[in-house]
Protein backbone atom coordinates (compact mmCIF):
# COMPACT_ATOMS: atom_id res chain seq x y z
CA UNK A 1 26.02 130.37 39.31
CA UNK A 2 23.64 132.91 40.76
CA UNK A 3 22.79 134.38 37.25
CA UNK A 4 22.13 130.42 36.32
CA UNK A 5 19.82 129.31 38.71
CA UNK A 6 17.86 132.92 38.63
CA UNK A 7 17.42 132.65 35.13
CA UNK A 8 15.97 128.86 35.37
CA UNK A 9 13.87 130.03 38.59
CA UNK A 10 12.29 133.01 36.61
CA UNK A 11 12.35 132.28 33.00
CA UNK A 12 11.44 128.54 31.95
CA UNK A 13 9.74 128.16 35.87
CA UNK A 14 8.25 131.21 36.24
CA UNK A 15 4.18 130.06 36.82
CA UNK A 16 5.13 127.66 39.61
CA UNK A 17 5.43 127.71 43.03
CA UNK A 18 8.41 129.24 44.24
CA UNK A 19 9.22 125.89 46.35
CA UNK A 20 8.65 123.63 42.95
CA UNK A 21 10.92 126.06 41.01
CA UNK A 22 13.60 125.47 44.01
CA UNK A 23 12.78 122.41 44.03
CA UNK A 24 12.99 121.48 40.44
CA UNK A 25 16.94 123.28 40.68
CA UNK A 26 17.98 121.56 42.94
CA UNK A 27 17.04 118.31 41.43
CA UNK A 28 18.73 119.63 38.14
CA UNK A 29 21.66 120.25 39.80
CA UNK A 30 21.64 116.61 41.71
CA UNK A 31 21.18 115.43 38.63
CA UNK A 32 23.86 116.66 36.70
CA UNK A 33 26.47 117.31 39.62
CA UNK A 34 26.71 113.36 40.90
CA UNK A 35 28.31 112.29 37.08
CA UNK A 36 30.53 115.41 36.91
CA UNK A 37 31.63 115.00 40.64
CA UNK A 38 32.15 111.15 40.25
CA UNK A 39 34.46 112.45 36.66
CA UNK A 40 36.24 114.78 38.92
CA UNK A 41 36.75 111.98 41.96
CA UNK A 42 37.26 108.26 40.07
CA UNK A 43 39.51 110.40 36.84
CA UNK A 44 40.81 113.86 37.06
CA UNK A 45 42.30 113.49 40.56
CA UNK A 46 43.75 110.23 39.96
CA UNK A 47 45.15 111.40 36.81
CA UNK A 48 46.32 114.92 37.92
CA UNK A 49 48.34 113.11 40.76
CA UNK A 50 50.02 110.72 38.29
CA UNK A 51 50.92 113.57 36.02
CA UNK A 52 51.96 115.84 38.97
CA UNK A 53 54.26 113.37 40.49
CA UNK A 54 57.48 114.59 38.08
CA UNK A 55 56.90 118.54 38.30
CA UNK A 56 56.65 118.38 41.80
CA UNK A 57 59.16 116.19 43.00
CA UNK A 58 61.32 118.00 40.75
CA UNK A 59 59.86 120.99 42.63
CA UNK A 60 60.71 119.65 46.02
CA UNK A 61 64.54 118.77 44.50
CA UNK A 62 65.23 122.25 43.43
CA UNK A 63 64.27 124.04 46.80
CA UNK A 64 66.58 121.56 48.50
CA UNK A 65 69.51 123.00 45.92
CA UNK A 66 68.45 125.95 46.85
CA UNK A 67 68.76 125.76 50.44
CA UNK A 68 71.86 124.00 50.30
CA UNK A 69 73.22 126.90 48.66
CA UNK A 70 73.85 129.10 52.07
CA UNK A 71 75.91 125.70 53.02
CA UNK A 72 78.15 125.88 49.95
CA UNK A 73 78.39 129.74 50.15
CA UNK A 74 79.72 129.37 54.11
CA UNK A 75 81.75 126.45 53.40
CA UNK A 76 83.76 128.00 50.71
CA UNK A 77 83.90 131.39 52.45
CA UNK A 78 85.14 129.45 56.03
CA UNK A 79 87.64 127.35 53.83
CA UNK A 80 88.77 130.54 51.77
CA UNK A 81 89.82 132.32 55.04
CA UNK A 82 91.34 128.82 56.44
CA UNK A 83 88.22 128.54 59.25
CA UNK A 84 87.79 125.28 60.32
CA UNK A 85 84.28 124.29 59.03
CA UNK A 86 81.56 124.20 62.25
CA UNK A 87 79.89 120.95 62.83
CA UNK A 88 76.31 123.32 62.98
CA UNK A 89 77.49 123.61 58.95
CA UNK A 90 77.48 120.10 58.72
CA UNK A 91 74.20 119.25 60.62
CA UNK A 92 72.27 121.87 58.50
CA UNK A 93 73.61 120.41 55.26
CA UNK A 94 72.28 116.68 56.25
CA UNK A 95 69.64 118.24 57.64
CA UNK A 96 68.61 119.81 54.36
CA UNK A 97 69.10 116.75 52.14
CA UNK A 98 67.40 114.54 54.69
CA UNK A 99 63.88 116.78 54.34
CA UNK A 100 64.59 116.93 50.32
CA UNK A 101 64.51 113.13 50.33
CA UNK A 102 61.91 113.02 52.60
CA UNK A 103 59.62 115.26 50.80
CA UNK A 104 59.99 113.98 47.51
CA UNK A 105 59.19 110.25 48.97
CA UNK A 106 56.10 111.70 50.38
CA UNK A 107 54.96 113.85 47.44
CA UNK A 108 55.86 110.44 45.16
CA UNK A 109 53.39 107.93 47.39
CA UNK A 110 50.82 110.59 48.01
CA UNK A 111 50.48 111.84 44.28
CA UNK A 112 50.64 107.87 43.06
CA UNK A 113 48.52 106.84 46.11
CA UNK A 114 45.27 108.80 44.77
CA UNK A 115 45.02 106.12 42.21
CA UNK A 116 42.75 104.63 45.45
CA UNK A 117 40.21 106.96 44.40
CA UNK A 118 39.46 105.19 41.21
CA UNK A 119 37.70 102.54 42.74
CA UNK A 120 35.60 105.30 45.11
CA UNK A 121 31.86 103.86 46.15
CA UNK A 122 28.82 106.27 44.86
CA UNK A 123 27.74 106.39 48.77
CA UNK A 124 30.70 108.21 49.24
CA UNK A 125 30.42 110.51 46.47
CA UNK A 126 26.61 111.29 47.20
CA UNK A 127 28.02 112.03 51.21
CA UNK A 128 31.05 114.30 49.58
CA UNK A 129 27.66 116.22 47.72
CA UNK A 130 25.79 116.85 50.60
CA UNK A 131 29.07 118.10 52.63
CA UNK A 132 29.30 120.55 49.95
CA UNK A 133 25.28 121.58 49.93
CA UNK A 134 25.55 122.07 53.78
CA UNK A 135 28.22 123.91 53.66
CA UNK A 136 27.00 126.38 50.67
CA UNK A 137 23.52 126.20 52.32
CA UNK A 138 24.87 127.32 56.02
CA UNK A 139 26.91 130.06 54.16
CA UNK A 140 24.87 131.58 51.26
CA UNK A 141 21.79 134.19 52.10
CA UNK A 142 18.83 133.25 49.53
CA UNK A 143 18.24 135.43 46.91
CA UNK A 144 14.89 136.10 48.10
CA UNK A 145 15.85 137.26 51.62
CA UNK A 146 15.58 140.83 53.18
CA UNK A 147 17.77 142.25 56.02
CA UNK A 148 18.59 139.33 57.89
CA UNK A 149 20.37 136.21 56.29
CA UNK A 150 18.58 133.37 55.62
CA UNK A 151 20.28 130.02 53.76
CA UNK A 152 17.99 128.99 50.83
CA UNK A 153 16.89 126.04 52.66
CA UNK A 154 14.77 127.65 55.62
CA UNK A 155 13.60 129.86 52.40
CA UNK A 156 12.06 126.92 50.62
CA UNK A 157 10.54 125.58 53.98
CA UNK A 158 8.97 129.14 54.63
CA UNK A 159 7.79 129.04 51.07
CA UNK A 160 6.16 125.61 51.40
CA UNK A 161 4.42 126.56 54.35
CA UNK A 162 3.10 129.97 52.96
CA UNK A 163 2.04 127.27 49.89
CA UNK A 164 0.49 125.16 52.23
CA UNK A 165 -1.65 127.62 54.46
CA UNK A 166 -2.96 129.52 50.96
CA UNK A 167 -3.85 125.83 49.64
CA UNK A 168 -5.76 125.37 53.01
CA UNK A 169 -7.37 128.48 52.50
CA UNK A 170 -8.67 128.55 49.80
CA UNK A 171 -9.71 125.03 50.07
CA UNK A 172 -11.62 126.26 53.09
CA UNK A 173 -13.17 128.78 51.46
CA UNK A 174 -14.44 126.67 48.13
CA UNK A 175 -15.90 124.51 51.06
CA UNK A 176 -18.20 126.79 52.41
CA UNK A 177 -19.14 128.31 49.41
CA UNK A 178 -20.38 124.85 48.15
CA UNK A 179 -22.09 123.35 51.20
CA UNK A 180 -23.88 126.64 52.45
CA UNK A 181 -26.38 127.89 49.39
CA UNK A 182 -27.50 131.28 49.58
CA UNK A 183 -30.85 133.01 50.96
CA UNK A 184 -32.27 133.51 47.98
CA UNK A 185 -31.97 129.65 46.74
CA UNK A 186 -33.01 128.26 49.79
CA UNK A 187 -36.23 130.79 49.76
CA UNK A 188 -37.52 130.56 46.72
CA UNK A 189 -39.11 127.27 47.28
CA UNK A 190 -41.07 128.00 50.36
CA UNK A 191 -42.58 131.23 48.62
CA UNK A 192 -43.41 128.89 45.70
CA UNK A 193 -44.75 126.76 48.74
CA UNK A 194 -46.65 129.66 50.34
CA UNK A 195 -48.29 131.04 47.45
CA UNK A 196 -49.53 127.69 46.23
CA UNK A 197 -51.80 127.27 49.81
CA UNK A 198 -52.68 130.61 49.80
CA UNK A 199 -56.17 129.69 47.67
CA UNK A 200 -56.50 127.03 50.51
CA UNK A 201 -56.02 128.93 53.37
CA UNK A 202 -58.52 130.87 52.55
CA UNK A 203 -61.32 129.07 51.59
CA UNK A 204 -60.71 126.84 54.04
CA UNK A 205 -60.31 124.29 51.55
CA UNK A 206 -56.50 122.49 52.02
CA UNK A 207 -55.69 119.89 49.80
CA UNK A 208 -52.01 117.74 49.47
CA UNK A 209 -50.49 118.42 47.58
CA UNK A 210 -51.60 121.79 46.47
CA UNK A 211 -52.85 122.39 43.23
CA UNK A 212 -50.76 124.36 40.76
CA UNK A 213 -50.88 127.92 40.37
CA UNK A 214 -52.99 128.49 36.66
């Protein structure tokens, strides 16, 4: 999954931000993880349970055999050497049959019973998503983190602010490049200016506006 979302980040997202490429993954992933989660709630659990029910129970029946077993082997060893049979013998061997029934019963209603989840609202499905992004989030260290752990979603907020702060910058600094002109613009006029009066000046002759330089 790793390789994946590396290969989306730096191959086909490469020239953006690294908050838009994180961004645009996790929106892919939104995207095509609500349909396949909604498939995996509303039909393959409701269908695994129905076809589960017979293995299982089945399961459940043979372990009780099983068990019973050590009651047959004691009984028939006790009766062989003309014991009387203990009433512990007894309560083990209802005890065991009891929990056999009981377990198949419950694995029967429980395995049938997810049939419920057919009919399972998308609010709950988009809630079962974000459990599962706060829990990978609180437990994976981003890819682009050094020493320390940190989750990929205090990554993306660092990187958003380090976006933000060079957008300010340079914003700043294309704003007073443009409103303050340079030295040499703003003096050229007034030595165009000066050198036009300078006939004036000095023969005392000052006219407005001056007359051209020839």
């Amino acid at each position: 999954m790793s390789e994946l979302v590396s290969a989306l980040e730096n191959g086909l997202l490469g020239s953006l931000p690294l908050w838009i490429r994180e961004l645009v993954v996790l929106a892919v992933f939104a995207a095509l993880g609500f349909p396949l989660t909604r498939l995996l709630v509303r039909s393959v659990i409701p269908w695994l349970g129905n076809v589960l029910v017979e293995p299982l129970t089945w399961v459940a029946e043979m372990l009780g055999r099983a068990a019973l077993f050590l009651d047959f082997a004691a009984a028939r060893t006790l009766t062989r050497l003309e014991r009387p049979l203990p009433a512990a013998l007894y309560a083990y061997g209802d005890a065991v049959g009891a929990t056999t029934r009981a377990t198949r019963e419950v694995l029967r209603k429980a395995l049938r019973g997810l049939r419920v989840l057919r009919a399972t609202p998308a609010i709950v499905i988009v809630l079962l998503m974000v459990a599962v992004f706060a829990q990978w989030n609180s437990s994976h260290c981003s890819a682009t983190s050094r020493g320390k752990c940190v989750s990929p979603v205090s990554q993306w907020h660092k990187s958003l602010d380090a976006w933000r702060a060079k957008r300010h910058a340079d914003s700043k600094r294309a704003t007073s490049g443009s409103s303050a002109p340079s030295a040499a613009v703003v003096g050229r006029p007034v030595a165009d200016l000066v050198v036009s009066l300078s006939p004036a000046l000095l023969t005392g002759r000052l006219s407005w506006p001056p007359e051209p330089r020839r």
